[in-house]
N, C-alpha and C. Protein backbone atom coordinates (compact mmCIF):
# COMPACT_ATOMS: atom_id res chain seq x y z
N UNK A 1 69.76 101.78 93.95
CA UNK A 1 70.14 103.07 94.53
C UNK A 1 69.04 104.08 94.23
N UNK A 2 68.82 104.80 95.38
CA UNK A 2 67.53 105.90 95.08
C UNK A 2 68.12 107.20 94.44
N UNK A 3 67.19 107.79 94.52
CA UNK A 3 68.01 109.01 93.90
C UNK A 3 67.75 110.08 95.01
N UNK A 4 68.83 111.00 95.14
CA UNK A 4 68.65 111.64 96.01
C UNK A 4 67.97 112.96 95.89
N UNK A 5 67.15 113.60 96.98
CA UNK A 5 66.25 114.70 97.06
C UNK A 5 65.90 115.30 98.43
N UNK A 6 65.44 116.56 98.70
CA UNK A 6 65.53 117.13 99.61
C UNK A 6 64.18 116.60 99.92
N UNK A 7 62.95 116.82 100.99
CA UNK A 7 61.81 115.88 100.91
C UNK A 7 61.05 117.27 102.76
N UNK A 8 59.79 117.50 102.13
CA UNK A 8 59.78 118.63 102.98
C UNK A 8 57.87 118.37 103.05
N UNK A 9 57.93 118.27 104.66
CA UNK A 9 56.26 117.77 104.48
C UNK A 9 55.95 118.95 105.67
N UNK A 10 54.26 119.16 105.58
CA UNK A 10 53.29 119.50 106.06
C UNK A 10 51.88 119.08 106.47
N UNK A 11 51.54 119.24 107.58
CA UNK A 11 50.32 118.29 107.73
C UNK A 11 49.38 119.87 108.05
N UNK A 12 48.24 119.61 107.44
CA UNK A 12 46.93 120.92 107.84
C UNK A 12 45.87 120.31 108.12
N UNK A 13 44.99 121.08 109.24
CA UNK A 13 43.82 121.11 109.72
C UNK A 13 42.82 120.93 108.10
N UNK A 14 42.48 119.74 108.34
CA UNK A 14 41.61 119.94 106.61
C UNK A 14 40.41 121.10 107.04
N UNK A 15 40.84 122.73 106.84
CA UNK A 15 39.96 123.13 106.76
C UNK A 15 40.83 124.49 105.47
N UNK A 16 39.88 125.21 104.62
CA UNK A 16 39.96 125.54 103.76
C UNK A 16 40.94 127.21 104.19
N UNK A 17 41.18 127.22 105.31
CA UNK A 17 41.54 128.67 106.17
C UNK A 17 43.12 128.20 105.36
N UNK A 18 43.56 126.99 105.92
CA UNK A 18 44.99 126.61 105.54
C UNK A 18 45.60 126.21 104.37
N UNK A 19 44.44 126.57 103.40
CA UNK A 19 45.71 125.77 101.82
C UNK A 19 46.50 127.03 101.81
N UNK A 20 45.85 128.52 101.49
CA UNK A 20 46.79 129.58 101.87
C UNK A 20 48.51 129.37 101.96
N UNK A 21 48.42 128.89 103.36
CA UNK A 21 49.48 128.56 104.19
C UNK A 21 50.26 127.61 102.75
N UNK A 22 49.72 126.60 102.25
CA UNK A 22 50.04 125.37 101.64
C UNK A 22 51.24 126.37 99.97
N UNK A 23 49.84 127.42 99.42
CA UNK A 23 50.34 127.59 98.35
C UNK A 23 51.68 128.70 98.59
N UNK A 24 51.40 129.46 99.54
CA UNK A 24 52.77 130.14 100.23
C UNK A 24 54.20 129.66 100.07
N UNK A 25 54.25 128.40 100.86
CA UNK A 25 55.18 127.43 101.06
C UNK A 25 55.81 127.37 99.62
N UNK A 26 54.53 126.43 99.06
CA UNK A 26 54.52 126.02 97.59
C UNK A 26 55.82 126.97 96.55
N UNK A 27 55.22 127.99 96.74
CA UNK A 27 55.54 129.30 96.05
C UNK A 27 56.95 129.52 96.06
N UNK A 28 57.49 129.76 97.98
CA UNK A 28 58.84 129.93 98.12
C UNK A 28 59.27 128.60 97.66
N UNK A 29 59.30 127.40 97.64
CA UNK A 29 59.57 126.51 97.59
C UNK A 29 59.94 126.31 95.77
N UNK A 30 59.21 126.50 95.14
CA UNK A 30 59.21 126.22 93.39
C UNK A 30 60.28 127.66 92.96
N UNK A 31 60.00 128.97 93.54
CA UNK A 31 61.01 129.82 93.53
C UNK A 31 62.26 129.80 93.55
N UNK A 32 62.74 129.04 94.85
CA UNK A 32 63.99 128.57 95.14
C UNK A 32 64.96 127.78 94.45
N UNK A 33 63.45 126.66 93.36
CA UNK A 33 64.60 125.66 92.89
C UNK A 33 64.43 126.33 91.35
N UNK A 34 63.81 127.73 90.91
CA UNK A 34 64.12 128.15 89.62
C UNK A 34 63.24 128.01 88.84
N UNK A 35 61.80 128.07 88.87
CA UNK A 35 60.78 127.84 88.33
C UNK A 35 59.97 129.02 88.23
N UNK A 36 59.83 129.28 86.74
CA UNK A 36 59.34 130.93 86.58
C UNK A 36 58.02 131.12 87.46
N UNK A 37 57.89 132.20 86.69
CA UNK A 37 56.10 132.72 87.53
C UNK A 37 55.30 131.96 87.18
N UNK A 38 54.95 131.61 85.67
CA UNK A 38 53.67 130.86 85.59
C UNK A 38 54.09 129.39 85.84
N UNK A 39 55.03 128.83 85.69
CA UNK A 39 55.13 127.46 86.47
C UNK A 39 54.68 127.44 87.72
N UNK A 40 54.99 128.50 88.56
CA UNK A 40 54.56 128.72 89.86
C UNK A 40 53.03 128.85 90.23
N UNK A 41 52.78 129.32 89.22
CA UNK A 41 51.13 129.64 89.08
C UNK A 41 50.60 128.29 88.84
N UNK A 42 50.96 127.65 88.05
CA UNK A 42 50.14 126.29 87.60
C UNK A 42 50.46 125.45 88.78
N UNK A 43 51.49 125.34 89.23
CA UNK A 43 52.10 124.53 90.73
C UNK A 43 51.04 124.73 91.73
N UNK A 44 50.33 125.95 92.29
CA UNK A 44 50.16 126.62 92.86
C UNK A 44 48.28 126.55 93.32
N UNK A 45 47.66 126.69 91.45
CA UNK A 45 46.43 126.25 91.24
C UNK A 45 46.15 124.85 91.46
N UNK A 46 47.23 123.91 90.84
CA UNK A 46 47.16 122.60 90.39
C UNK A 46 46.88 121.96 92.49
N UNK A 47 47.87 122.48 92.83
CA UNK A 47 48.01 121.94 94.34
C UNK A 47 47.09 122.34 95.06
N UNK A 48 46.26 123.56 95.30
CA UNK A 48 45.54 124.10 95.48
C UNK A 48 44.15 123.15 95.28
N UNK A 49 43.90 122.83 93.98
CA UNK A 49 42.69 122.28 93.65
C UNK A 49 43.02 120.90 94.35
N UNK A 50 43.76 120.05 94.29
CA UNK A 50 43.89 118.82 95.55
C UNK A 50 43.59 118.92 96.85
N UNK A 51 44.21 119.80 97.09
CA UNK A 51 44.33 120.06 98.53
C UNK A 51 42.74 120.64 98.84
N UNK A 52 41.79 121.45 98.29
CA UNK A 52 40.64 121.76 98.47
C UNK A 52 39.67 120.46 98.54
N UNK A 53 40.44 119.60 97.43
CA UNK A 53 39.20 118.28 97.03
C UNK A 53 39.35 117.39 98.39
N UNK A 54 40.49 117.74 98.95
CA UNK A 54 41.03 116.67 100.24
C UNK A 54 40.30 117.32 101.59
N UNK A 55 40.13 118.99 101.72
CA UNK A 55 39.44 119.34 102.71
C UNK A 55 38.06 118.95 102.53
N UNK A 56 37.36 119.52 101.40
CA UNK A 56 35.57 119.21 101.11
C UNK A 56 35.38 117.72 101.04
N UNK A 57 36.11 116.66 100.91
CA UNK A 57 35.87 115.72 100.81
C UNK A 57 36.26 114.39 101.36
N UNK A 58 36.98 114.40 101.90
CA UNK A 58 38.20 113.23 102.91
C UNK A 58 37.41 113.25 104.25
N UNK A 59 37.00 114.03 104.53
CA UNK A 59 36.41 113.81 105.92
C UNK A 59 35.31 114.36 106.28
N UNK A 60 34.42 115.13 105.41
CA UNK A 60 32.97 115.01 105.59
C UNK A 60 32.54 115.59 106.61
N UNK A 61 32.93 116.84 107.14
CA UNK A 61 32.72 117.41 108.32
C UNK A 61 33.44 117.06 109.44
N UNK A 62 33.98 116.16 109.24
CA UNK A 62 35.00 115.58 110.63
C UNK A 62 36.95 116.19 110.89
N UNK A 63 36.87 116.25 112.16
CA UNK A 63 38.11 116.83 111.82
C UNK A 63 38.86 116.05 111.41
N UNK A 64 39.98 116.60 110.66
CA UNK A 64 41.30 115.54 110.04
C UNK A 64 42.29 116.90 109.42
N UNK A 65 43.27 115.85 109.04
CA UNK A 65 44.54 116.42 108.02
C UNK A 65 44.65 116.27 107.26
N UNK A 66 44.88 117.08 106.02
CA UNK A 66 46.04 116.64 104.66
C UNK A 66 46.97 116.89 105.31
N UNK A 67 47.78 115.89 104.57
CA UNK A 67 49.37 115.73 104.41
C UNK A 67 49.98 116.45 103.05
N UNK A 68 50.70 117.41 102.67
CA UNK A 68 51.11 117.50 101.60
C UNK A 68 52.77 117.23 102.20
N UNK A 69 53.24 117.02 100.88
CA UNK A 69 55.11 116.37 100.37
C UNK A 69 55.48 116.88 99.83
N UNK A 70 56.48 117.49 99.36
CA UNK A 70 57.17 118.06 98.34
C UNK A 70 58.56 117.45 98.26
N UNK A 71 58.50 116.82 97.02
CA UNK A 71 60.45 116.32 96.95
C UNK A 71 60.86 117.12 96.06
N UNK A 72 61.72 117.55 96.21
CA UNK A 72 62.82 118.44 95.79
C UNK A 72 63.84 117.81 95.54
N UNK A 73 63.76 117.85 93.74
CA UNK A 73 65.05 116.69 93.23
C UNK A 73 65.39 117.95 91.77
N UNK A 74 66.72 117.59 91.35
CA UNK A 74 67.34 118.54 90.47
C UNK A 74 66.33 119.48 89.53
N UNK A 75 65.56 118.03 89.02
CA UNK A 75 65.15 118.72 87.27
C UNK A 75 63.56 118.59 87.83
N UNK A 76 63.69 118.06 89.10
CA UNK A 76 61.69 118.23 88.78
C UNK A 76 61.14 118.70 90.46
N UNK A 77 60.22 118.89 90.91
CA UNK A 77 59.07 119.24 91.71
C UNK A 77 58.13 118.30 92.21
N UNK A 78 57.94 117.43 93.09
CA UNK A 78 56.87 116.51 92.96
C UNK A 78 56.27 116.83 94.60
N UNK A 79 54.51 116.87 94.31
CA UNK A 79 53.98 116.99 95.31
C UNK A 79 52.84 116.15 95.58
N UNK A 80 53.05 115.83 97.00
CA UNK A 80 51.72 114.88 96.93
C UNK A 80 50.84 115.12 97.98
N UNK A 81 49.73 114.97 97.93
CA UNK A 81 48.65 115.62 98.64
C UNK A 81 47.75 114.48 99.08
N UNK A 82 47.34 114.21 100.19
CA UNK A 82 47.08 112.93 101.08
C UNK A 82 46.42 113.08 101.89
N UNK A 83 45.12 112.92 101.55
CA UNK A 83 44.18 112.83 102.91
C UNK A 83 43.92 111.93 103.64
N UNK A 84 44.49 111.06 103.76
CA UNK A 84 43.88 109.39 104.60
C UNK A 84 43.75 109.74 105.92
N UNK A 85 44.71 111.06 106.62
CA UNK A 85 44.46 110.91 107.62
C UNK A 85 45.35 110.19 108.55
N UNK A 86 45.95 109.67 107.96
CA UNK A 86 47.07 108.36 108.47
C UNK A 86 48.77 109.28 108.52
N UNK A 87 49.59 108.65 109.10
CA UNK A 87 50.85 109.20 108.00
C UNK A 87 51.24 107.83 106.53
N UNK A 88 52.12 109.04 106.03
CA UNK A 88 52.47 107.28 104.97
C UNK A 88 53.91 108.49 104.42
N UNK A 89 54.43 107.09 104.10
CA UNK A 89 55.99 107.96 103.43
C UNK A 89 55.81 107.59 102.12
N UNK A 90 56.45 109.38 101.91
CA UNK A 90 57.05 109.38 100.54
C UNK A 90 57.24 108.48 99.50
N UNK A 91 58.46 107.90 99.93
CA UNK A 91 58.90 106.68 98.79
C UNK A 91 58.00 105.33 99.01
N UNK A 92 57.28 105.20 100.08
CA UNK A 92 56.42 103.94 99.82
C UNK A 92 55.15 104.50 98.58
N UNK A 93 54.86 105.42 99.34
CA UNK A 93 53.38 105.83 98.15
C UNK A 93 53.94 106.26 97.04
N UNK A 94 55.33 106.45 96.74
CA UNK A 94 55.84 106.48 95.52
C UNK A 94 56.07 105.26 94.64
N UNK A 95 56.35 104.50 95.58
CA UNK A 95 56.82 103.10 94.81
C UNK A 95 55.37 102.28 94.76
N UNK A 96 54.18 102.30 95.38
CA UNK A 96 53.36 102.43 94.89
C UNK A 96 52.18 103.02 93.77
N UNK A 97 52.58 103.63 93.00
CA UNK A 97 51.55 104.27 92.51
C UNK A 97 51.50 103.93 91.07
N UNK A 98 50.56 103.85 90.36
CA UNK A 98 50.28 103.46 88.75
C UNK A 98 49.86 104.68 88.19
N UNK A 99 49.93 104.35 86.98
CA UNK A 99 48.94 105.48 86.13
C UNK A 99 47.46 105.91 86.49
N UNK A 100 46.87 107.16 86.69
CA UNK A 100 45.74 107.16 86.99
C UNK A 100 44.66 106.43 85.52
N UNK A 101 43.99 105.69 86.00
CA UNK A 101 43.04 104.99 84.54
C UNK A 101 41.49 106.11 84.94
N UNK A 102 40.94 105.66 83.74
CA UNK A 102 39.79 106.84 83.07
C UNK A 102 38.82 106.09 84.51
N UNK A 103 38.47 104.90 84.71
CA UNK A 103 37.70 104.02 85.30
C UNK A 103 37.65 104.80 86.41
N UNK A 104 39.37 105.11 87.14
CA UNK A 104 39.41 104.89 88.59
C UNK A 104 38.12 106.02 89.32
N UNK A 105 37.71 105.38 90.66
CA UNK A 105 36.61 105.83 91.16
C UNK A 105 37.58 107.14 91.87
N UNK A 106 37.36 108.76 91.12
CA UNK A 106 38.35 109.55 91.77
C UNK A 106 37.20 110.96 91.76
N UNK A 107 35.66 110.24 92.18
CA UNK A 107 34.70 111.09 91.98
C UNK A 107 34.93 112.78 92.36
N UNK A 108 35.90 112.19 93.89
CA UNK A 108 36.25 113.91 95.00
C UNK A 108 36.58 114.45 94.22
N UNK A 109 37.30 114.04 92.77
CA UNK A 109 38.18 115.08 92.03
C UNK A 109 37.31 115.86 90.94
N UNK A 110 36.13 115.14 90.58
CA UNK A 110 35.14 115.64 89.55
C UNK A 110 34.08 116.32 90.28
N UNK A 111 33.75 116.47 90.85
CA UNK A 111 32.53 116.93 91.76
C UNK A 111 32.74 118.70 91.77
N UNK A 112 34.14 119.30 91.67
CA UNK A 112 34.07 120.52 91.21
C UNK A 112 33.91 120.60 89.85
N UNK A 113 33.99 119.62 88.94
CA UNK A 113 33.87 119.86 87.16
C UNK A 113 35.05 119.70 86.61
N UNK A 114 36.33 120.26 87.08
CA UNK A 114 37.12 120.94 86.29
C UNK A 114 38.41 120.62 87.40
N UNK A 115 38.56 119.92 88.58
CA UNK A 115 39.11 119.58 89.88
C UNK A 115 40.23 118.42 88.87
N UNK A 116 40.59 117.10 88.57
CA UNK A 116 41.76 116.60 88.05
C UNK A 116 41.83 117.23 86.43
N UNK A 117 40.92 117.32 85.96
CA UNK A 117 41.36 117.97 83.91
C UNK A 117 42.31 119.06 84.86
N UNK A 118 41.55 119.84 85.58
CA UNK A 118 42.68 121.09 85.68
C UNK A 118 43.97 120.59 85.84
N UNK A 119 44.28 119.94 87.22
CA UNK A 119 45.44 119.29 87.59
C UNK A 119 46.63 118.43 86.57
N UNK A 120 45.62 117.82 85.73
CA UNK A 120 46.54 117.02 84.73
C UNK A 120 46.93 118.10 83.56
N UNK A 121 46.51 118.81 83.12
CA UNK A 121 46.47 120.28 82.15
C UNK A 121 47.47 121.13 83.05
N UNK A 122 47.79 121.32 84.42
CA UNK A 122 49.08 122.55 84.99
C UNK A 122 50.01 121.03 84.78
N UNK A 123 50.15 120.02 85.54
CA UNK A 123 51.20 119.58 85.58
C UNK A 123 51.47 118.21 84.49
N UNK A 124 53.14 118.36 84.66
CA UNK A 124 53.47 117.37 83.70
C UNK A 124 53.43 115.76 83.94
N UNK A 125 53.01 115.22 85.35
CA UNK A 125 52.28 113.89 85.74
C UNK A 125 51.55 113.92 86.67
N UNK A 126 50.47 113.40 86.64
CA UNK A 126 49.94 113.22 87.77
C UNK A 126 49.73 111.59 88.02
N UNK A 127 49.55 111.20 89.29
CA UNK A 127 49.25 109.53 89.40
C UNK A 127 48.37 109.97 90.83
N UNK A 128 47.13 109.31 90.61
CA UNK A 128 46.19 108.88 92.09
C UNK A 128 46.54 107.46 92.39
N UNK A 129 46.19 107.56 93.97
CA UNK A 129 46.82 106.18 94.83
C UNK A 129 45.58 106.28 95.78
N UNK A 130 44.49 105.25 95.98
CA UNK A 130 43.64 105.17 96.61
C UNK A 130 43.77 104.10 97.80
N UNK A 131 43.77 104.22 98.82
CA UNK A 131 44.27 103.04 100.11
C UNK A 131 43.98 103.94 101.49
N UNK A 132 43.32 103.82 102.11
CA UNK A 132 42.67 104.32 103.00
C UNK A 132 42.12 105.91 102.99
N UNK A 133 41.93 106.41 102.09
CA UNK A 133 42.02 107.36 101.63
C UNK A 133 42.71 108.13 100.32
N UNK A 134 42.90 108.95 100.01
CA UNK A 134 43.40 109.17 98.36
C UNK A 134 44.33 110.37 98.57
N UNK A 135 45.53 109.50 97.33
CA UNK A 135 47.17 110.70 97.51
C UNK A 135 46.92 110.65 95.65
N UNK A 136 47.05 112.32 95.74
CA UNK A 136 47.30 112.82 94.78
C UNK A 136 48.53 113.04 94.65
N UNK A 137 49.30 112.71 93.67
CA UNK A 137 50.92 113.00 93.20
C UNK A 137 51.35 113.03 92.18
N UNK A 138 51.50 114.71 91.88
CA UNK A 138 51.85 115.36 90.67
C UNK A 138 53.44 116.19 90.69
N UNK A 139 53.82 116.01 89.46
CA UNK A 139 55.30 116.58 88.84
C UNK A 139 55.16 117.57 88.33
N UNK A 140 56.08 118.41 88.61
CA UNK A 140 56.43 119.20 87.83
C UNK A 140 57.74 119.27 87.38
N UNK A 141 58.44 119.35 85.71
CA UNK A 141 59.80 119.24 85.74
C UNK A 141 60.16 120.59 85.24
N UNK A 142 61.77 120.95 85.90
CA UNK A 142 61.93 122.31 85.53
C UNK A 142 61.61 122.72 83.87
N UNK A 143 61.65 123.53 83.79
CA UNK A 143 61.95 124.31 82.03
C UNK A 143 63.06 123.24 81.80
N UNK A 144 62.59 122.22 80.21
CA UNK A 144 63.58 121.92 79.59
C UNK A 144 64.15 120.38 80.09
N UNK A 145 63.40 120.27 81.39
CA UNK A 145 64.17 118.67 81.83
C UNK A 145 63.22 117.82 80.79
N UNK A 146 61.55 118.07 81.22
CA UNK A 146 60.72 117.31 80.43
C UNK A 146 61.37 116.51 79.01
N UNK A 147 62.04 117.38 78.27
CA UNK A 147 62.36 117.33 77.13
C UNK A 147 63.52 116.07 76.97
N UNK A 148 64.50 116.97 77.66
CA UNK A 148 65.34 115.78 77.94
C UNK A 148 65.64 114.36 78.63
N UNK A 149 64.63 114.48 79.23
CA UNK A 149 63.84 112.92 79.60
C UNK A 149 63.32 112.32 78.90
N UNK A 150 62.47 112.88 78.18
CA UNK A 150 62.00 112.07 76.83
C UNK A 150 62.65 111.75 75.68
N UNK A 151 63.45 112.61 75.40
CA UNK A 151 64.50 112.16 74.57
C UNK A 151 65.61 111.12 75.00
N UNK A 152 66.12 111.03 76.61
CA UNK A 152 66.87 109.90 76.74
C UNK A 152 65.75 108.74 77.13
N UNK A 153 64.59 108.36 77.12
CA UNK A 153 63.40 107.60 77.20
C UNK A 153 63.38 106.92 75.56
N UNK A 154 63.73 108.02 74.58
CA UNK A 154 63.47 107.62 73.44
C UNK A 154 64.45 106.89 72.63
N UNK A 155 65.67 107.33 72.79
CA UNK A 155 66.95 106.78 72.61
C UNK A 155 67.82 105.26 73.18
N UNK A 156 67.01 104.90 74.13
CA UNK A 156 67.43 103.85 74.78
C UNK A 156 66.49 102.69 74.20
């Protein structure tokens, strides 16, 4: 049984005019489900810096799209940011994805310096998924779920 969540996508012109548009959304969106200001802020930067690495870099002057996702589930926030260009769903690239390793070739993200440290430093997971292109997909859990996830993680 899955778990259930509200699930709310956007596709943009990969050009840098539209993350704007992206962190807007973002904003009302993390607002709604109760997530202070600076959660919002780190949500906001964190998504921001993906979504930039996906315009400067996914397509190289050529036109294309990111895809960003947002699932909207009780205690957490999860967004994923997807340049392949392709469509792809949610729960497949979810049920795909591993831990990001130190190795993985995720150069688009270093090439600003400070492009995934930032990302993994605002949010509380991140996982890269590389397959025709690269999905960034990071969590955020409300105030206080973190905690209690780890504690029923620890207890079992």
């Amino acid at each position: 049984m899955s778990e259930a969540y509200d699930y709310i996508e956007m596709n943009i012109p990969a050009k840098p005019d539209f993350i704007g548009v992206i962190r807007l959304t973002l904003s009302g969106i993390a607002s709604r489900m109760g997530f202070s200001y600076d959660e919002i802020e780190d949500l906001k930067i964190a998504t921001s810096e993906a979504c930039t690495n996906a315009v400067q870099h996914a397509y190289k002057g050529n036109e294309g799209e990111v895809k960003i996702g947002f699932g909207l589930y009780p205690d957490r926030l999860e967004v994923m940011v997807s340049d392949s260009g392709k469509s792809c769903n949610f729960d497949d690239v979810r049920q795909g994805l591993g831990p990001y390793e130190n190795g993985q070739n995720v150069e688009f993200l270093r090439e600003g310096g400070l492009g995934l440290y930032l990302i993994e430093t605002l949010m509380d997971e991140v996982k890269i998924h590389e397959h025709e292109g690269v999905t960034v997909f990071m969590t955020k859990f409300l105030e206080g779920e973190q905690v209690e996830m780890d504690a029923k993680t620890l207890s079992t």
